[in-house]
Protein backbone atom coordinates (compact mmCIF):
# COMPACT_ATOMS: atom_id res chain seq x y z
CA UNK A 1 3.74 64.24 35.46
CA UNK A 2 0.79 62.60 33.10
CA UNK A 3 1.57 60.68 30.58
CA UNK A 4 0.07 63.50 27.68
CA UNK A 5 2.59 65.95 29.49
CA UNK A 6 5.59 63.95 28.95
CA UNK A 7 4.36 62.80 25.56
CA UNK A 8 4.11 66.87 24.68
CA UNK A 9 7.68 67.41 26.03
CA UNK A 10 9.68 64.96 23.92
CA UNK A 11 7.87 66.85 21.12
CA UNK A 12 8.74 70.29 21.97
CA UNK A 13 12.28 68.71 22.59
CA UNK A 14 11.79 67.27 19.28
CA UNK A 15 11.50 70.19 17.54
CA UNK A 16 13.91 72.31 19.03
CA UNK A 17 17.37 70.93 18.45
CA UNK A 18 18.63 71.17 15.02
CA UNK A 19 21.26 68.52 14.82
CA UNK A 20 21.71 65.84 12.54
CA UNK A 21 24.39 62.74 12.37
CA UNK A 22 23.23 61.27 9.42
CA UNK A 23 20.53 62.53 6.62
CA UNK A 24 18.32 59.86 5.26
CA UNK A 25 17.73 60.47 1.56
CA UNK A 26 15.38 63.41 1.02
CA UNK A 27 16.34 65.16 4.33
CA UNK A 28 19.14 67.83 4.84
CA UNK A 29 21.44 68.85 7.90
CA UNK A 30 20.84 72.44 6.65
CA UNK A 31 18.59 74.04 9.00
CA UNK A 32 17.96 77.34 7.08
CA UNK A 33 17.61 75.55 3.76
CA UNK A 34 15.25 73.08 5.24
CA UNK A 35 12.97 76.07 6.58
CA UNK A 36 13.59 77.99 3.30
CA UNK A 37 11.92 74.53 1.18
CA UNK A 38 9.26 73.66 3.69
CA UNK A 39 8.19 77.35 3.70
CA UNK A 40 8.32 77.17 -0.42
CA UNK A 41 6.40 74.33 -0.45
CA UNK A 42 3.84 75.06 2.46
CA UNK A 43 5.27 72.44 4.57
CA UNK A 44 6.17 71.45 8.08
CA UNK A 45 9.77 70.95 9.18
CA UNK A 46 10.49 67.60 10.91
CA UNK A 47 13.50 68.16 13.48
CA UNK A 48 15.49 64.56 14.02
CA UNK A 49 18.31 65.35 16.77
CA UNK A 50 20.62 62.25 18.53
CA UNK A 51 23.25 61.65 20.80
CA UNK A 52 21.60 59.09 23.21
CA UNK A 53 22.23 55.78 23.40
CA UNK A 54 20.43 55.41 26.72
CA UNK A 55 17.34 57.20 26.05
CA UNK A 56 14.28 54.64 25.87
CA UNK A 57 11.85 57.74 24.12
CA UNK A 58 14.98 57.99 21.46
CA UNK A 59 15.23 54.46 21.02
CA UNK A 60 11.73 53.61 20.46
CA UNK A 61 11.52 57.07 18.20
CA UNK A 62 14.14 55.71 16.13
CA UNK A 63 12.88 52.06 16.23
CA UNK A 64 9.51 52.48 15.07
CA UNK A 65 9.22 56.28 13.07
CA UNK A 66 12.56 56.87 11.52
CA UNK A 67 13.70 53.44 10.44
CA UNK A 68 10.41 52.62 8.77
């Protein structure tokens, strides 16, 4: 599997599970009211989901994206 492959899947996987542990301020756990805003304001919607401790993709997401 190439490297752009992988890169693609942790995106897709990314982006497809709606769950959320804790909400930073300015994000929401609410799925449909996230969609509802982002489609208000002609945004994207940004899907964080968690769970893995083990994960090296998750860690490094959450390393150097979501605590910055």
């Amino acid at each position: 599997m190439t490297r752009k492959m992988f890169t693609s899947l942790i995106l897709a996987a990314l982006l497809a599970f709606p769950v959320a542990a804790e909400t930073p301020q300015g994000w929401t756990d609410n799925f449909q009211s996230a969609l509802a805003k982002a489609q208000a304001e002609g945004k994207h919607v940004l899907v964080d989901f968690t769970g893995s401790n083990w994960c090296g993709w998750c860690i490094r997401l959450d390393k150097e994206v979501f605590s910055t």
